[in-house]
PDB file of N, CA and C in Angstrom:
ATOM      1  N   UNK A   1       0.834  -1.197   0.000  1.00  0.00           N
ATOM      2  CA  UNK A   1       0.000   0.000   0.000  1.00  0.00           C
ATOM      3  C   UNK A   1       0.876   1.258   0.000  1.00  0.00           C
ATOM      4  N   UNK A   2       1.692   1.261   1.011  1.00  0.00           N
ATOM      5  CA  UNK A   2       2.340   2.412   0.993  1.00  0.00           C
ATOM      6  C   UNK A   2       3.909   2.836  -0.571  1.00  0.00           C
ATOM      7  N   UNK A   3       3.834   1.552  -0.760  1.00  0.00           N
ATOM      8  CA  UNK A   3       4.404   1.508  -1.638  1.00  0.00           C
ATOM      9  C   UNK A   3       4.381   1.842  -3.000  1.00  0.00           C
ATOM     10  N   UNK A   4       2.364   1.892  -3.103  1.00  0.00           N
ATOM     11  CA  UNK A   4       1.980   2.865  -4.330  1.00  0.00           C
ATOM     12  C   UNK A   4       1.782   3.770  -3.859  1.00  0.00           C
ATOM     13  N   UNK A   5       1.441   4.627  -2.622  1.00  0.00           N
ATOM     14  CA  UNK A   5       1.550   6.117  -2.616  1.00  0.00           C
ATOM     15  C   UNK A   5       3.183   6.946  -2.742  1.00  0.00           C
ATOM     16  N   UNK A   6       3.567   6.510  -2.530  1.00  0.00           N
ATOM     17  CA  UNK A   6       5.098   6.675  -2.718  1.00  0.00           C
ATOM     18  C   UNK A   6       5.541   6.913  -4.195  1.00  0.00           C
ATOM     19  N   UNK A   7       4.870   6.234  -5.051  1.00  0.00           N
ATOM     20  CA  UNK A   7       5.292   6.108  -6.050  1.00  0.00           C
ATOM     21  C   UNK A   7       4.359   7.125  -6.922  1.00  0.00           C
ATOM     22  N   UNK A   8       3.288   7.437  -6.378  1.00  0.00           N
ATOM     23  CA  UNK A   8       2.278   8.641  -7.132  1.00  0.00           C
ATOM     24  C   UNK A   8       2.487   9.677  -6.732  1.00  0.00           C
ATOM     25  N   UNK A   9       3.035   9.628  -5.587  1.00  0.00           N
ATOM     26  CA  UNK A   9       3.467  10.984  -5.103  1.00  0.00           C
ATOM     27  C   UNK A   9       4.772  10.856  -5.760  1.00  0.00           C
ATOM     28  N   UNK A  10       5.919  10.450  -6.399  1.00  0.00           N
ATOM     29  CA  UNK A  10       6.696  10.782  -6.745  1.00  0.00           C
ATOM     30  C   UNK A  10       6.966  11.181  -8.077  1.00  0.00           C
ATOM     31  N   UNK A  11       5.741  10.705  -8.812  1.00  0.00           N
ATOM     32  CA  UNK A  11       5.143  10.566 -10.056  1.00  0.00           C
ATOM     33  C   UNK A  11       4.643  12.295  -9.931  1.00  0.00           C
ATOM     34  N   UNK A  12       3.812  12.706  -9.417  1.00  0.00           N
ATOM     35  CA  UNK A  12       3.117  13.678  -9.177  1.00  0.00           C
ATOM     36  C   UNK A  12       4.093  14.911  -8.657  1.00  0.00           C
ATOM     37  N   UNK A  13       5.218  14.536  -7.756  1.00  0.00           N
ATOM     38  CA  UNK A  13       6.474  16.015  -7.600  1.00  0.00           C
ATOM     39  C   UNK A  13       7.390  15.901  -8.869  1.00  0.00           C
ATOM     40  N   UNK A  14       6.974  15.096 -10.054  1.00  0.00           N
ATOM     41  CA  UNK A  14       8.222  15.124 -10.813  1.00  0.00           C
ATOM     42  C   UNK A  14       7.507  15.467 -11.943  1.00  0.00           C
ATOM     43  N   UNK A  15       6.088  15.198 -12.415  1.00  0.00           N
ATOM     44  CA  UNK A  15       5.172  16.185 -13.195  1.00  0.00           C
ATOM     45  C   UNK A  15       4.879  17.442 -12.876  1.00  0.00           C
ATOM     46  N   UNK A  16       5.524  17.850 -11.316  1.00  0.00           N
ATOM     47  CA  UNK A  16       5.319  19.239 -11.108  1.00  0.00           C
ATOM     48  C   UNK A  16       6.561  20.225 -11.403  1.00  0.00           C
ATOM     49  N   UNK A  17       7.684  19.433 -11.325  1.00  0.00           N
ATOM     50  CA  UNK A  17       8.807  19.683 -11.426  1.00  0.00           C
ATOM     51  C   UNK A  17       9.444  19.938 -13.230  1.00  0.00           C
ATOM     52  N   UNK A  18       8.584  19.047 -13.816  1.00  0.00           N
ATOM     53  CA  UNK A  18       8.679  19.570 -15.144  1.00  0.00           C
ATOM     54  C   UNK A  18       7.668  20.669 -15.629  1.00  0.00           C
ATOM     55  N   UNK A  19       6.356  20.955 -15.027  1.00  0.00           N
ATOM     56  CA  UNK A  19       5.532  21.431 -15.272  1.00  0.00           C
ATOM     57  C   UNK A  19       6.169  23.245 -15.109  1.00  0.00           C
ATOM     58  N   UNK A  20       6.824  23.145 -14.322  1.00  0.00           N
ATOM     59  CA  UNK A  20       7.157  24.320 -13.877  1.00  0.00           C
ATOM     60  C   UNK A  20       8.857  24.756 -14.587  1.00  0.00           C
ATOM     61  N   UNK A  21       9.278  23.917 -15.287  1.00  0.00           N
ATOM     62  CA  UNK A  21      10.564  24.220 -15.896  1.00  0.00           C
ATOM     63  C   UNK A  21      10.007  24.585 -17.164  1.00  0.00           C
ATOM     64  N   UNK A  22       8.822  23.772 -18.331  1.00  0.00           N
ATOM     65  CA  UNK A  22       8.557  24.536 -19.126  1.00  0.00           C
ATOM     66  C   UNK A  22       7.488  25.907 -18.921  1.00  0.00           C
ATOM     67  N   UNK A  23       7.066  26.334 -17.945  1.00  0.00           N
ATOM     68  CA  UNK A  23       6.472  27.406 -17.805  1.00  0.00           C
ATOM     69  C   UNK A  23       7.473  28.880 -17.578  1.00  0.00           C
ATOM     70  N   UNK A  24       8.895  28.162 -16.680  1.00  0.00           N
ATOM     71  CA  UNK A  24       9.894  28.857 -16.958  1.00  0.00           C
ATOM     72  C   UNK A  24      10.552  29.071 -18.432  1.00  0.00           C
ATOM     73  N   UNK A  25      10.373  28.239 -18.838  1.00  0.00           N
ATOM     74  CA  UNK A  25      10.939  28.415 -20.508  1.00  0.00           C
ATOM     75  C   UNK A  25      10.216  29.285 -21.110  1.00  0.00           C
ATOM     76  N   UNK A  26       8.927  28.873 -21.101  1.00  0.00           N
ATOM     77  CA  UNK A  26       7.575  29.647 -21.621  1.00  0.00           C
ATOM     78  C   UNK A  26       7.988  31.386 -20.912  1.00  0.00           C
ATOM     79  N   UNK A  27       8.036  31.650 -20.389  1.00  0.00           N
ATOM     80  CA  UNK A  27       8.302  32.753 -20.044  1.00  0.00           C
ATOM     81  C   UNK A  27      10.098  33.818 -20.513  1.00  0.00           C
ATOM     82  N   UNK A  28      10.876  32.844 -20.311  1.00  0.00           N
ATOM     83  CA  UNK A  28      12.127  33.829 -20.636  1.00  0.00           C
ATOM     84  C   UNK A  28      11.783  33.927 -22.501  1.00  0.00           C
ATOM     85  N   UNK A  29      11.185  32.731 -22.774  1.00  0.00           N
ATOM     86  CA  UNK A  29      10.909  33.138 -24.282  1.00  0.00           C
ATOM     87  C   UNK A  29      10.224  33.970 -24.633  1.00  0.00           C
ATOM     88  N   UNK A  30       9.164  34.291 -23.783  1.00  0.00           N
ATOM     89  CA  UNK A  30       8.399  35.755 -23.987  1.00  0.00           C
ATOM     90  C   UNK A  30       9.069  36.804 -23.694  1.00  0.00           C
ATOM     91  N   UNK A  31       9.914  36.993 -22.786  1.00  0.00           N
ATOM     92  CA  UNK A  31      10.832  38.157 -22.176  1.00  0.00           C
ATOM     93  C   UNK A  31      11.056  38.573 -23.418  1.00  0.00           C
ATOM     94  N   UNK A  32      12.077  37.139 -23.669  1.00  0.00           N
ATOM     95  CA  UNK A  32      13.441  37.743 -25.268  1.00  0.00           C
ATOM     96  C   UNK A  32      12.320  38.226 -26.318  1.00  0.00           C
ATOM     97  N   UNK A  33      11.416  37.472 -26.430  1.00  0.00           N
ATOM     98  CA  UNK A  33      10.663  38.153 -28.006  1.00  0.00           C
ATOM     99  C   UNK A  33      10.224  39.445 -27.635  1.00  0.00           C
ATOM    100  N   UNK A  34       9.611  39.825 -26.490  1.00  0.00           N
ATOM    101  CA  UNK A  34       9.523  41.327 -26.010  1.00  0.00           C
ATOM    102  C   UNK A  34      10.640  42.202 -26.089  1.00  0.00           C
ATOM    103  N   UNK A  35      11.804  41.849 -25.782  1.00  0.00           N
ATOM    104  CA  UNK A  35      13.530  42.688 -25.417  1.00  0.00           C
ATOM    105  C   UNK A  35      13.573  42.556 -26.823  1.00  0.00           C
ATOM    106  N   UNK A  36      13.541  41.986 -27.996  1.00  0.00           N
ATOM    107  CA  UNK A  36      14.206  41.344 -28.829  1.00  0.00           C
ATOM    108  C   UNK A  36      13.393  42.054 -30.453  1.00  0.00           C
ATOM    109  N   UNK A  37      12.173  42.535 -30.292  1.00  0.00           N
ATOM    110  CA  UNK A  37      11.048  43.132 -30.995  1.00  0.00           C
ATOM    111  C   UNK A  37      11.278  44.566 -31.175  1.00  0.00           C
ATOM    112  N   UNK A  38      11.441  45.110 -32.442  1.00  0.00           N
ATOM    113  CA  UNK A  38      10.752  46.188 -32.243  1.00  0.00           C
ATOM    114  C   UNK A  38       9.694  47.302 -31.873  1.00  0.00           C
ATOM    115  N   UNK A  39       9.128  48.266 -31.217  1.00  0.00           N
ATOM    116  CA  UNK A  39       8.164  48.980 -30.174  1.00  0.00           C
ATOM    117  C   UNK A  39       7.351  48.854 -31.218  1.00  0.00           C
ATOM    118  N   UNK A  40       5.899  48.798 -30.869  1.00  0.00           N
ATOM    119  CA  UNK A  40       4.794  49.400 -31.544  1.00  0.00           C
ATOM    120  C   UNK A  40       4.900  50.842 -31.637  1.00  0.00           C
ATOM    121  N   UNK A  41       4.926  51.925 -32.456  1.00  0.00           N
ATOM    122  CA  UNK A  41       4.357  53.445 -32.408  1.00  0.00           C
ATOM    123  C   UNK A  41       3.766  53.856 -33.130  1.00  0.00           C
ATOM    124  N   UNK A  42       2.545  52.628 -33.275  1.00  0.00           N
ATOM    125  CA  UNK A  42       1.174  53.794 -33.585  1.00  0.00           C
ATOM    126  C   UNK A  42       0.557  54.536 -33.166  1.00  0.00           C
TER     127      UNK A  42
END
């Protein structure tokens, strides 16, 4: 028993753990295309 919670919970901090590295990605990639763009001046 305890031996499958262990294992969903480890399942579950390591889908969070990626979940949150591409949201970091997702983000510095928006930074750069913002830094990286020319301004709107209409």
């Amino acid at each position: 028993m305890w031996k499958k919670v262990l294992i969903v919970a480890g399942i579950i901090g390591a889908a969070a753990m990626v979940a949150k590295k591409v949201k970091a990605s997702s983000d510095e990639r928006a930074l750069w295309h913002e830094a990286t763009t020319a301004p709107d001046l209409r």
